[in-house]
C-alpha atoms as a PDB file:
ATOM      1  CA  UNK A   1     110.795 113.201 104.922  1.00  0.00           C
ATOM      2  CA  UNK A   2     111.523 109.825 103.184  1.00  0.00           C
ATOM      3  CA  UNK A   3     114.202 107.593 104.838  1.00  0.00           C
ATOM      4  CA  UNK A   4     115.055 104.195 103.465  1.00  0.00           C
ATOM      5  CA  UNK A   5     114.732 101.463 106.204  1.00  0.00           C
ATOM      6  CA  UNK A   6     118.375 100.461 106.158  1.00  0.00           C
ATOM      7  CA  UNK A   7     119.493 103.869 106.556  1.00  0.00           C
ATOM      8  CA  UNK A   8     117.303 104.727 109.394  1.00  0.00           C
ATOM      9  CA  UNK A   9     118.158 105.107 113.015  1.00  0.00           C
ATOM     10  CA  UNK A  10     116.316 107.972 115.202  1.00  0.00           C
ATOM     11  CA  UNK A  11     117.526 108.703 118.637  1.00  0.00           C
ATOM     12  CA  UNK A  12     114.327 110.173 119.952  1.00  0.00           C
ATOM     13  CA  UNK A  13     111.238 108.442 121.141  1.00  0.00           C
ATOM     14  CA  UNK A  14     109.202 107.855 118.298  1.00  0.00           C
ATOM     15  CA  UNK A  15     105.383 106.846 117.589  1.00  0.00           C
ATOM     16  CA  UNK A  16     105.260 104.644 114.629  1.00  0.00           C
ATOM     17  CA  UNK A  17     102.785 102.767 112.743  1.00  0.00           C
ATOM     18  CA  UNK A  18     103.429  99.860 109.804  1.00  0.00           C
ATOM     19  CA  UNK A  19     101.199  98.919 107.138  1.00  0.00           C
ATOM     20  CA  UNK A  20     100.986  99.177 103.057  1.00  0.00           C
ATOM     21  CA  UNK A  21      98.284 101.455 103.236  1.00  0.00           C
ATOM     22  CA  UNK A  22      97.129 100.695  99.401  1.00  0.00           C
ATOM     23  CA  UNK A  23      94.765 103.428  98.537  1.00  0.00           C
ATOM     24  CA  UNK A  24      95.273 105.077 101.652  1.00  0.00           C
ATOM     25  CA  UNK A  25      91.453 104.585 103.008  1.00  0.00           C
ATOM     26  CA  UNK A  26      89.184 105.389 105.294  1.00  0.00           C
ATOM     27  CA  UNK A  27      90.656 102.416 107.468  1.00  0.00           C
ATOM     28  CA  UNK A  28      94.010 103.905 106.986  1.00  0.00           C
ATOM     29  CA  UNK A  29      92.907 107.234 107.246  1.00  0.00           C
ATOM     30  CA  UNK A  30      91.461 106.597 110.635  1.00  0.00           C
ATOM     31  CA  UNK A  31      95.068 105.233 111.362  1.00  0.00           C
ATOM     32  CA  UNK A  32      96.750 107.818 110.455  1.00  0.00           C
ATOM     33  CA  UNK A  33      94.879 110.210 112.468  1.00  0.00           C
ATOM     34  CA  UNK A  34      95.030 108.177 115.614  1.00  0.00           C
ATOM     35  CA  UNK A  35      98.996 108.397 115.300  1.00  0.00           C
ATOM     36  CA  UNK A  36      98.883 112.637 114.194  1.00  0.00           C
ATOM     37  CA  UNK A  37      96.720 112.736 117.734  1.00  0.00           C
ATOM     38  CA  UNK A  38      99.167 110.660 119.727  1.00  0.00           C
ATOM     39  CA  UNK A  39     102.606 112.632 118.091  1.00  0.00           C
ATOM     40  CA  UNK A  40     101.070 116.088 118.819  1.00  0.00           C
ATOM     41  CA  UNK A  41      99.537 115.275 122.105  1.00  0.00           C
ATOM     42  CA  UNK A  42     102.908 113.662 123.756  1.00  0.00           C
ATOM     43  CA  UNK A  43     105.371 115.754 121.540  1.00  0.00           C
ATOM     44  CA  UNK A  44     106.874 113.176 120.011  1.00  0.00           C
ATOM     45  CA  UNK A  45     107.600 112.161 115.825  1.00  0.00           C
ATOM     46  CA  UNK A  46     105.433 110.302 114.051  1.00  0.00           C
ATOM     47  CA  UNK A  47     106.365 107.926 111.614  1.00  0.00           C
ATOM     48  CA  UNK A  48     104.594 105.573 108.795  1.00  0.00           C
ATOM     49  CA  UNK A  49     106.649 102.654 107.978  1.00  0.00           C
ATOM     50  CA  UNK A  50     105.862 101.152 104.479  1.00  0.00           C
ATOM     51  CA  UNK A  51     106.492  98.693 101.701  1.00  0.00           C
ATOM     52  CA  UNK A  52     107.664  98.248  98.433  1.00  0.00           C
ATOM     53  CA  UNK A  53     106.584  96.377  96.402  1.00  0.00           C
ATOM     54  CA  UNK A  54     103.292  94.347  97.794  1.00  0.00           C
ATOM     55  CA  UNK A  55     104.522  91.789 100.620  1.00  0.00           C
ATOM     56  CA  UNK A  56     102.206  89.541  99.095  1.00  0.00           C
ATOM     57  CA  UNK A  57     104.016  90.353  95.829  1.00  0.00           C
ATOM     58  CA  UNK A  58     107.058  88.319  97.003  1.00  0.00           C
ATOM     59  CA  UNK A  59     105.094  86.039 100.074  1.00  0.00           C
ATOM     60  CA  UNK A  60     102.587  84.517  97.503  1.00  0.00           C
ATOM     61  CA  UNK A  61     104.275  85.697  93.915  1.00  0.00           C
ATOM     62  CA  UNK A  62     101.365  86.888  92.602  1.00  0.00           C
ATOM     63  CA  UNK A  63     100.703  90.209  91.125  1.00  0.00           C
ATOM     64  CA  UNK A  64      98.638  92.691  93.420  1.00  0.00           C
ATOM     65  CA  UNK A  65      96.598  95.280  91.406  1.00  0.00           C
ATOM     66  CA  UNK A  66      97.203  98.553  93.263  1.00  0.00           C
ATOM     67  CA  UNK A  67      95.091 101.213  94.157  1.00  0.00           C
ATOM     68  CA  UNK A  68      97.335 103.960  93.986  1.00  0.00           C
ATOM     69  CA  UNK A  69     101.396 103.709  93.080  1.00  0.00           C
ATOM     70  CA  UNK A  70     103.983 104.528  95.661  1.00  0.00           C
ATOM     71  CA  UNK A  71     104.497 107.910  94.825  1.00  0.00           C
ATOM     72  CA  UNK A  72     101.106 108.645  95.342  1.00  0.00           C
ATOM     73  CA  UNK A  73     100.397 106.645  98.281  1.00  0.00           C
ATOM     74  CA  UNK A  74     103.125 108.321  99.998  1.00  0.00           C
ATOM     75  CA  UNK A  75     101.785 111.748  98.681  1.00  0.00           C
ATOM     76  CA  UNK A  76      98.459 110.895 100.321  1.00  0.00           C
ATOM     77  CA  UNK A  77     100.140 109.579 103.679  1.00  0.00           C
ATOM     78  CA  UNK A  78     101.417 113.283 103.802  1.00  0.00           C
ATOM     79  CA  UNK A  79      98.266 115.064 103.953  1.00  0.00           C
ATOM     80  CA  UNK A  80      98.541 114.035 107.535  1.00  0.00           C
ATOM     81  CA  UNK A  81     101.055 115.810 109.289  1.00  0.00           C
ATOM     82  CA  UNK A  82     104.040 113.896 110.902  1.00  0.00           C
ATOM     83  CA  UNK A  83     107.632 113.811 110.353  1.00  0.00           C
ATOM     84  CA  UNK A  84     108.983 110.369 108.534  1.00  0.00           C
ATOM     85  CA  UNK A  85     108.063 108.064 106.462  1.00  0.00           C
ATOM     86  CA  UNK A  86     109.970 104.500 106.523  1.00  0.00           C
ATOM     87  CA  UNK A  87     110.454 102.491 103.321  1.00  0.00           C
ATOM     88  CA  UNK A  88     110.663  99.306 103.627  1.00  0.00           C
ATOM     89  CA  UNK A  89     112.237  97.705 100.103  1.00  0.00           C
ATOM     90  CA  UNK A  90     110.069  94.070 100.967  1.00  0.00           C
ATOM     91  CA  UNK A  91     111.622  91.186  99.651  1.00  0.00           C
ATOM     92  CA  UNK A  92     112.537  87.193 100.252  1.00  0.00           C
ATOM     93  CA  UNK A  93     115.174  88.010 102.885  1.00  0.00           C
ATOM     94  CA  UNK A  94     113.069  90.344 104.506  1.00  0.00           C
ATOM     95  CA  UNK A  95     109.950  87.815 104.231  1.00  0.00           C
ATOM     96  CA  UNK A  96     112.093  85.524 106.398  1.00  0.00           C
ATOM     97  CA  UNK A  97     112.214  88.241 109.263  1.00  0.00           C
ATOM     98  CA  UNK A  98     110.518  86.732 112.604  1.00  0.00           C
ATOM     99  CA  UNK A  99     107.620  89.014 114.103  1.00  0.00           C
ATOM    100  CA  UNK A 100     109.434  89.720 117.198  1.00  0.00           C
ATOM    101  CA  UNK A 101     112.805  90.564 114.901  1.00  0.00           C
ATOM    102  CA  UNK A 102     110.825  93.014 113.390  1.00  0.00           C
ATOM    103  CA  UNK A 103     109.791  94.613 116.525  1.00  0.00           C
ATOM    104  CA  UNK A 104     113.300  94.194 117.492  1.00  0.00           C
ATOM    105  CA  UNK A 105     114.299  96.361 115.016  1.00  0.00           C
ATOM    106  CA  UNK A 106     111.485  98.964 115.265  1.00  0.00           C
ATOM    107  CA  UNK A 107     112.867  99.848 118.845  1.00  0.00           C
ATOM    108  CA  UNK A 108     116.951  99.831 117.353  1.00  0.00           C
ATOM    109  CA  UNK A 109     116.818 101.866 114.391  1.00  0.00           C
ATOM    110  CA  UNK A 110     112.944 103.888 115.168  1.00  0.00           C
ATOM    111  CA  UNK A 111     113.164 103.959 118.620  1.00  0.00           C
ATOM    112  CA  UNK A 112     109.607 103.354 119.219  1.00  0.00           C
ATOM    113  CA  UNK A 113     107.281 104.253 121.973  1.00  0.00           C
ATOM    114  CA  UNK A 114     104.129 103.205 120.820  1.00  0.00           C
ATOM    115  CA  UNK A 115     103.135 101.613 117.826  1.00  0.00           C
ATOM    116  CA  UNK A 116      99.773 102.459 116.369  1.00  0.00           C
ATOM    117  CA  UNK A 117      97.915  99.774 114.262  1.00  0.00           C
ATOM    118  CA  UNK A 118      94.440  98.473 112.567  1.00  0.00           C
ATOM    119  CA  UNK A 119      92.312  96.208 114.431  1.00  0.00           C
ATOM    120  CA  UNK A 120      93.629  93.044 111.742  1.00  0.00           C
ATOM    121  CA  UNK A 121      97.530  93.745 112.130  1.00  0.00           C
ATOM    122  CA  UNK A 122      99.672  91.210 111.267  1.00  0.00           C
ATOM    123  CA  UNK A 123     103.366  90.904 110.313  1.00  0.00           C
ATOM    124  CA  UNK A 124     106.605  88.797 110.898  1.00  0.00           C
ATOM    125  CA  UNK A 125     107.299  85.375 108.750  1.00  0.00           C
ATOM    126  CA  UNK A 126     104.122  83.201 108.573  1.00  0.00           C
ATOM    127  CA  UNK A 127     102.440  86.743 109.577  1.00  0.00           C
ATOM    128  CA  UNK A 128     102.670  85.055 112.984  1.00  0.00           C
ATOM    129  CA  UNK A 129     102.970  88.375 114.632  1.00  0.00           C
ATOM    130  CA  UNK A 130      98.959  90.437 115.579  1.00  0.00           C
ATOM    131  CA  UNK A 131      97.564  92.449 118.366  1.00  0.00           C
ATOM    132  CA  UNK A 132      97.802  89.581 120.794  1.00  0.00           C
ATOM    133  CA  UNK A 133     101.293  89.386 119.942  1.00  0.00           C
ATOM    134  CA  UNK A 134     102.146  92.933 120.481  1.00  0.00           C
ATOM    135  CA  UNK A 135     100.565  93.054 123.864  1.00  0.00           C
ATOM    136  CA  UNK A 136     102.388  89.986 124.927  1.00  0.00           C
ATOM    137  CA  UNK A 137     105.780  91.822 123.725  1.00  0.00           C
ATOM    138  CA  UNK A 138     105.004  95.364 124.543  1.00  0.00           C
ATOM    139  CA  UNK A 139     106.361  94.923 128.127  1.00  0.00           C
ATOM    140  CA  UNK A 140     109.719  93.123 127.166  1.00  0.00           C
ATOM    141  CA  UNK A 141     110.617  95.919 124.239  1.00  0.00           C
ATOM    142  CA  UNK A 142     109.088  98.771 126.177  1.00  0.00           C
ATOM    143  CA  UNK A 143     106.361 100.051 124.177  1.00  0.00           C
ATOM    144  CA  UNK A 144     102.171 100.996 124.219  1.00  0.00           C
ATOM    145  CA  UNK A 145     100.208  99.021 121.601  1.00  0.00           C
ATOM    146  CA  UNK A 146      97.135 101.337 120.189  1.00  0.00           C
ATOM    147  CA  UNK A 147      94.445  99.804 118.699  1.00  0.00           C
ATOM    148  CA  UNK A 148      92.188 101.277 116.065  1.00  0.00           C
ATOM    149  CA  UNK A 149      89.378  99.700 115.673  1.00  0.00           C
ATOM    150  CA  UNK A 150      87.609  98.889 112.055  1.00  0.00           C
ATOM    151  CA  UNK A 151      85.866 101.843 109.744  1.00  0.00           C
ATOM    152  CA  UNK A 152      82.871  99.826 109.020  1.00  0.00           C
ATOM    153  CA  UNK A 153      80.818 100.616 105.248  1.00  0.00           C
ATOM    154  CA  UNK A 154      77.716  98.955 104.686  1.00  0.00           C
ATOM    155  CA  UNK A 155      78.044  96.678 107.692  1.00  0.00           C
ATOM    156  CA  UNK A 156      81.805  95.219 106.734  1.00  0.00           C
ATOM    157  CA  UNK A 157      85.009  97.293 107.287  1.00  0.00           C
ATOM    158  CA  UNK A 158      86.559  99.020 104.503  1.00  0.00           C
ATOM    159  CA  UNK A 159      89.741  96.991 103.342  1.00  0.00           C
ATOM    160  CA  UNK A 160      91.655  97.618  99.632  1.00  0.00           C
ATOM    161  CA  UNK A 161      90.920  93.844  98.592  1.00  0.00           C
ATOM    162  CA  UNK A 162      86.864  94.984  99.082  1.00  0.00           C
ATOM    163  CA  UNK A 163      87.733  98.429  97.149  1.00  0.00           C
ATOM    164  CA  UNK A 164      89.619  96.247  94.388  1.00  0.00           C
ATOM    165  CA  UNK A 165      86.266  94.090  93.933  1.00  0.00           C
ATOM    166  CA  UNK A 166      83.786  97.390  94.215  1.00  0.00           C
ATOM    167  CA  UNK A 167      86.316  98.525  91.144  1.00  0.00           C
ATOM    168  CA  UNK A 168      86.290  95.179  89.105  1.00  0.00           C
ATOM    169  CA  UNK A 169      82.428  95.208  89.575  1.00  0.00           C
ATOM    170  CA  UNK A 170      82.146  99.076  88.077  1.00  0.00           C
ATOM    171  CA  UNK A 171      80.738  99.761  91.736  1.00  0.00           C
ATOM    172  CA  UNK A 172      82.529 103.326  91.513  1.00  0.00           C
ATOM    173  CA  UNK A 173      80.020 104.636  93.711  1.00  0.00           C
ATOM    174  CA  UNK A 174      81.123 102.321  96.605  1.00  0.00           C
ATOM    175  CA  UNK A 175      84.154 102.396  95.696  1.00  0.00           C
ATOM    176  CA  UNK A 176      85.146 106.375  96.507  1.00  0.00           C
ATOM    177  CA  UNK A 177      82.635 106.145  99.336  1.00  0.00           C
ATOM    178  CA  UNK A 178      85.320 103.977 101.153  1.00  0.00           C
ATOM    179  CA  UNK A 179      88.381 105.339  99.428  1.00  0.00           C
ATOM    180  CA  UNK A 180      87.077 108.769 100.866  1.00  0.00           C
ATOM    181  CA  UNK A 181      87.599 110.202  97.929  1.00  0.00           C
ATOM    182  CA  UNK A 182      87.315 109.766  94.179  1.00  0.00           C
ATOM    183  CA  UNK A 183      89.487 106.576  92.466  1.00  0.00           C
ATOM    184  CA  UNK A 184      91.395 107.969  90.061  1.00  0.00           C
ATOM    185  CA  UNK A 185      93.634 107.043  86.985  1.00  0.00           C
ATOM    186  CA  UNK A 186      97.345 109.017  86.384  1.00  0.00           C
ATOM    187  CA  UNK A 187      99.277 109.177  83.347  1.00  0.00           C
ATOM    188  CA  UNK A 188     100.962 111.145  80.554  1.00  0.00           C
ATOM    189  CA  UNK A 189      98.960 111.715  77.256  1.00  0.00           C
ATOM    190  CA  UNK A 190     100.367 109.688  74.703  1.00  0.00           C
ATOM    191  CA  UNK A 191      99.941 110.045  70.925  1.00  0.00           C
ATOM    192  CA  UNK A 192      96.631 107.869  69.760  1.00  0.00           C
ATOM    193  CA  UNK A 193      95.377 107.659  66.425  1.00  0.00           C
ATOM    194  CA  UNK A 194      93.550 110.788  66.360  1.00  0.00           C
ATOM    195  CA  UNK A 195      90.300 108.765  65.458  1.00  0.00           C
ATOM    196  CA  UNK A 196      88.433 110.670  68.070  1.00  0.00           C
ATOM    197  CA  UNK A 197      88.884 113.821  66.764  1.00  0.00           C
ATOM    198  CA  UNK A 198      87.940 112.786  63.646  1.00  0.00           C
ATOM    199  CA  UNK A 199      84.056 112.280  64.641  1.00  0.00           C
ATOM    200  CA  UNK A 200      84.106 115.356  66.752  1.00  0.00           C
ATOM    201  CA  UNK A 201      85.497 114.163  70.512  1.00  0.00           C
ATOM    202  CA  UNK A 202      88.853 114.515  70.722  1.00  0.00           C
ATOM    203  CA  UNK A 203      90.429 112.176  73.259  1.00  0.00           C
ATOM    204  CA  UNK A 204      93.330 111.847  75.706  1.00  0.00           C
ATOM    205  CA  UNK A 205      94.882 108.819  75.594  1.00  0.00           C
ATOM    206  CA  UNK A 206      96.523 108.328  79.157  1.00  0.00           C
ATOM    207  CA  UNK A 207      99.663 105.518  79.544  1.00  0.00           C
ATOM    208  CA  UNK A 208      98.570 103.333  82.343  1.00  0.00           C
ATOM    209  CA  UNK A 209     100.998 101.461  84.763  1.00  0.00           C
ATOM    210  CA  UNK A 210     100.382  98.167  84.555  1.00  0.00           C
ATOM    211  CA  UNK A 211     100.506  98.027  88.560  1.00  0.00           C
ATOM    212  CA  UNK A 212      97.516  99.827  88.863  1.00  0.00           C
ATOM    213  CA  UNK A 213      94.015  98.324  89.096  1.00  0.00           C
ATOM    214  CA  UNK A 214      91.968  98.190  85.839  1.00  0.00           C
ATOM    215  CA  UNK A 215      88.345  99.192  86.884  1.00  0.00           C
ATOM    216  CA  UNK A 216      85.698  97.222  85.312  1.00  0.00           C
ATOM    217  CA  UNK A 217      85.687  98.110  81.597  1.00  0.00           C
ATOM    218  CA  UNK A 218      82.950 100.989  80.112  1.00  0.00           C
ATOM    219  CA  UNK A 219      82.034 104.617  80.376  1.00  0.00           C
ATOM    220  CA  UNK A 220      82.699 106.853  82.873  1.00  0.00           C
ATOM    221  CA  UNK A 221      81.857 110.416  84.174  1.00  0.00           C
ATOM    222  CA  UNK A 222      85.064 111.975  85.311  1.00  0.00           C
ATOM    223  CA  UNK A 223      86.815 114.698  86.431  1.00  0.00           C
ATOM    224  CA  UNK A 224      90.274 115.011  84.592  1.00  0.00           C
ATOM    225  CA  UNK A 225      92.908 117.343  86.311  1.00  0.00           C
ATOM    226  CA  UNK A 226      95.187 119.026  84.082  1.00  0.00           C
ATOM    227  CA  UNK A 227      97.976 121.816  85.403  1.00  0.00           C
ATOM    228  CA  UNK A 228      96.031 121.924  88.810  1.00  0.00           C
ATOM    229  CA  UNK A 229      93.097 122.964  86.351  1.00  0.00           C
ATOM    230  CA  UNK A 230      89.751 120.649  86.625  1.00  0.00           C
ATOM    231  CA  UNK A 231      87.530 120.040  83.830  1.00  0.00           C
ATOM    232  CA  UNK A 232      84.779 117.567  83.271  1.00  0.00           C
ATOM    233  CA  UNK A 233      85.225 114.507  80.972  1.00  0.00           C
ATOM    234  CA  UNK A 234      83.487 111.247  79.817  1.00  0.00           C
ATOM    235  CA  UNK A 235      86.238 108.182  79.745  1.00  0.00           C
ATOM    236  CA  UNK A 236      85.615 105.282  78.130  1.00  0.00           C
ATOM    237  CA  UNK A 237      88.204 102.584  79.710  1.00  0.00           C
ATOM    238  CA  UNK A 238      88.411  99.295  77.173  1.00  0.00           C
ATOM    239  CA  UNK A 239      89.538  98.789  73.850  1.00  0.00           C
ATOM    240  CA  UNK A 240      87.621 101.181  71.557  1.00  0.00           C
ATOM    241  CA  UNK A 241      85.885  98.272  69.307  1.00  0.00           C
ATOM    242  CA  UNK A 242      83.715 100.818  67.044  1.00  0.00           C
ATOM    243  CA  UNK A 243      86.162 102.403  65.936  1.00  0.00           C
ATOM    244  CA  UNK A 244      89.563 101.018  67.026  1.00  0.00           C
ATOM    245  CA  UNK A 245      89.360  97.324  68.448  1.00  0.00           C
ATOM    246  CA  UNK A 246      92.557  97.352  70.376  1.00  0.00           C
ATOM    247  CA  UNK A 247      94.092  94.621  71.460  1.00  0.00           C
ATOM    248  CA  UNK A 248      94.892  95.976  75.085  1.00  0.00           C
ATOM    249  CA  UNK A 249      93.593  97.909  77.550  1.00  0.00           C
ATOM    250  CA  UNK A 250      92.990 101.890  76.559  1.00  0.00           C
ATOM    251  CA  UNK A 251      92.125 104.811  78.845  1.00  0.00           C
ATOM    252  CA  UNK A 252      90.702 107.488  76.579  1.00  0.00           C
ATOM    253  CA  UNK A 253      88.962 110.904  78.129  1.00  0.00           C
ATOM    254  CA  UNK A 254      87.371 113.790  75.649  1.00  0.00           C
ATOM    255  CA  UNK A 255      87.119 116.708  78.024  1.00  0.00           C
ATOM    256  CA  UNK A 256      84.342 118.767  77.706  1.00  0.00           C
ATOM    257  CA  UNK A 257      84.126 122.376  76.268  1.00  0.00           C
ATOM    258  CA  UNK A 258      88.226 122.210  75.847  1.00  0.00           C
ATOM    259  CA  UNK A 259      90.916 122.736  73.140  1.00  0.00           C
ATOM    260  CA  UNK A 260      94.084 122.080  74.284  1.00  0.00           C
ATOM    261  CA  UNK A 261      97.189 120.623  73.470  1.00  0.00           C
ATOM    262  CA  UNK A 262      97.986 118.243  76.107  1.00  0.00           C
ATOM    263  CA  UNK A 263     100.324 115.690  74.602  1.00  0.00           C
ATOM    264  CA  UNK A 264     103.328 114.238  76.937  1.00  0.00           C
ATOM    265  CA  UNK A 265     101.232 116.302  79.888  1.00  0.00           C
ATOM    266  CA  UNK A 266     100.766 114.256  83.282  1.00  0.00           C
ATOM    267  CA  UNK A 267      97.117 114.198  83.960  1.00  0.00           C
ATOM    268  CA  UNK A 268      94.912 112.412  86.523  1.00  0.00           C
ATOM    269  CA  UNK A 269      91.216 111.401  85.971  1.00  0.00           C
ATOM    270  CA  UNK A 270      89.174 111.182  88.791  1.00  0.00           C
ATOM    271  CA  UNK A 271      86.234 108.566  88.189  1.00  0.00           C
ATOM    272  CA  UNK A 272      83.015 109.990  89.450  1.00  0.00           C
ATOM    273  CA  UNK A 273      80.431 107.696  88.246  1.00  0.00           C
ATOM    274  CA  UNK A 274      80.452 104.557  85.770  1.00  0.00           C
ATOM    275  CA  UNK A 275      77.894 105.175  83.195  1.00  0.00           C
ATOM    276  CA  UNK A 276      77.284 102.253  80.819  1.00  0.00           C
ATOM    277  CA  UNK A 277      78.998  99.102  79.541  1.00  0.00           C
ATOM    278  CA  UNK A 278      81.112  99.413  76.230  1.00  0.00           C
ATOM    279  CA  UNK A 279      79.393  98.696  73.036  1.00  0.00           C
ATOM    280  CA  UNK A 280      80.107  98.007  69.630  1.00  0.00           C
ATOM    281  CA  UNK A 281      78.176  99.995  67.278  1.00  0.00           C
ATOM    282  CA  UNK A 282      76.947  99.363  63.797  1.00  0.00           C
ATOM    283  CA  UNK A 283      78.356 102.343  62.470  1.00  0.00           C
ATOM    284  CA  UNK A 284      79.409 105.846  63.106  1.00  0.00           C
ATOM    285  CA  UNK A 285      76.458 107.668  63.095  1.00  0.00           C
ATOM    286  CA  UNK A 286      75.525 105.442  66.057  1.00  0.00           C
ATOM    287  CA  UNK A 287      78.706 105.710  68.000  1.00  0.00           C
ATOM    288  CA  UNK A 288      78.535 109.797  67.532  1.00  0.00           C
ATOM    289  CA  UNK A 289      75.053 109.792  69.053  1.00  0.00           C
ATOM    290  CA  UNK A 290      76.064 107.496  72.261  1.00  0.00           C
ATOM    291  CA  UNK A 291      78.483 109.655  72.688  1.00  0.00           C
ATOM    292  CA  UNK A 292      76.401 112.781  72.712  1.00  0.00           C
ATOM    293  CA  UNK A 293      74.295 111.117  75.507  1.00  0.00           C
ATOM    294  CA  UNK A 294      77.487 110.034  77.319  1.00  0.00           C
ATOM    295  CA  UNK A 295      78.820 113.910  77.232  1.00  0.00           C
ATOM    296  CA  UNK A 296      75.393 114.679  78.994  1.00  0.00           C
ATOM    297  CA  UNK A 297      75.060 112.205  81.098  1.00  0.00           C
ATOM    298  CA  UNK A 298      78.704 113.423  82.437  1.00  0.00           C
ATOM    299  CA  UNK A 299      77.977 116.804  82.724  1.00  0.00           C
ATOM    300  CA  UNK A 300      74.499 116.155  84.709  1.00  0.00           C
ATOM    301  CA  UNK A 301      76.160 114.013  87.089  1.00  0.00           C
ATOM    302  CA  UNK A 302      79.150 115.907  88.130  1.00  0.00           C
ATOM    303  CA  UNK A 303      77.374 119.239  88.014  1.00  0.00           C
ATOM    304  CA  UNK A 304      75.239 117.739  90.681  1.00  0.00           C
ATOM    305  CA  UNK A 305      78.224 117.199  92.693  1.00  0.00           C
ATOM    306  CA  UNK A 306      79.927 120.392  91.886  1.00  0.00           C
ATOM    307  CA  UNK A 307      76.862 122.222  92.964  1.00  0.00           C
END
């Protein structure tokens, strides 16, 4: 259940943790399973408390490229089980909030118990609230402080800023390996101008929020999902120059062995593996046969994983 923050005040004990959760990680993940364990085992809700948008949208007025948008990120805090989530609607009177009014309010309108956090917590104006904090507090406010520690990859711990630069690099590989799962691209399928289709590889052209991250710009193996149905694709993300030269940003995906109309449909493309860089070809003939290898090189991979 989603409950705006001003609107929310919960009698019962409650176990809550706070965070943005961007991509809803590995890190996150191992989060949200340390406050599932602590709600079942003393009987007691859980709740996620978020934000919207970015606090470091409004704290440093800079765009943040997302992982995942809010819809989703809250659709992927579901898949583990607990009974609210908090929105938090972050902006500059809320940036002003002291660390210890924050907890203030945690116990008044959450009535928390225990608050479950990452290892690198902080919060409160000048983010002047952390773990050291907390414990310090705890016994005033009446609370347990649970600490998860870091989900390490590769020696580091898995953070979305290190996921945004495996991304911007084309490091897809990495880049699910700490997601968890594959990064993926959602949209509807807008008109394009049926160029594709014209050579023999019909495309979906997919409208892109401009929150989301742009991965690093080439040819992908993917694995689009359309009407809960999955079918393999090759994407090319970038602006077409053989053929089109746009002047912004395109996701087009030509799904393999499929004839469908698709138009206005929401889809989601799952990136798999990044396959080459985009190229501008001398002429069609050259283009058609890149392609060809691309559609291959798609299927191999992803039948590997599928099998």
């Amino acid at each position: 259940m989603l409950v705006d923050w001003d609107k929310a005040y919960i009698n019962e004990p409650t176990i809550v943790t706070v965070g943005v959760f961007d991509g809803v990680h590995r890190g996150h993940q191992s989060i949200l399973s340390l406050l599932i364990e602590r709600s079942f085992t003393l009987g007691l809700p859980g709740i996620v408390v978020t934000f919207d948008p970015h606090p470091l949208e409004i704290i440093k007025k800079e765009k943040i490229e997302l992982l995942v948008d809010l819809n989703d990120r809250l659709e992927l805090i579901d898949q583990f089980p607990h009974t609210y989530n908090v929105l938090i609607n972050f902006n500059d009177r809320f940036a002003e909030k002291s660390a210890e009014g924050f907890i203030k309010e945690l116990k008044d309108r959450l009535n928390m118990r225990e608050i479950v956090i990452g290892y690198n917590f902080q919060f409160g104006k000048g983010r002047r609230g952390n773990i050291k904090f907390l414990q310090e507090i705890s016994s005033k406010y009446n609370f347990k402080v649970s600490i998860v520690p870091p989900v390490e990859y590769e020696g580091a711990p898995i953070s979305s800023s290190r996921i945004r630069l495996s991304l911007k690099k084309g490091d897809i590989i990495h880049a699910n390996e700490m997601l968890g799962r594959y990064f993926y691209i959602k949209g509807r399928v807008i008109k394009g101008k049926g160029l594709g289709k014209e050579i023999g590889f019909p495309t979906a052209n997919i409208a892109i929020s401009n929150r989301i991250i742009i991965p690093k710009l080439g040819v992908y193996a993917t694995i689009g999902t359309i009407d809960n149905e999955r079918f393999i694709g090759v994407t090319n993300i970038g602006f077409a120059p053989s053929i089109k030269g746009e002047k912004e940003v395109t996701v087009e995906t030509h799904f393999l062995d499929f004839n469908r109309d698709i138009y206005d449909k929401l889809i989601k493309v799952e990136l798999v593996a990044y396959i080459r860089q985009e190229i501008k070809f001398n002429s069609l003939e050259e283009l058609v046969n890149q392609i060809n290898l691309d559609v291959e090189s798609a299927r191999n991979i992803i039948k590997k994983i599928i099998h």
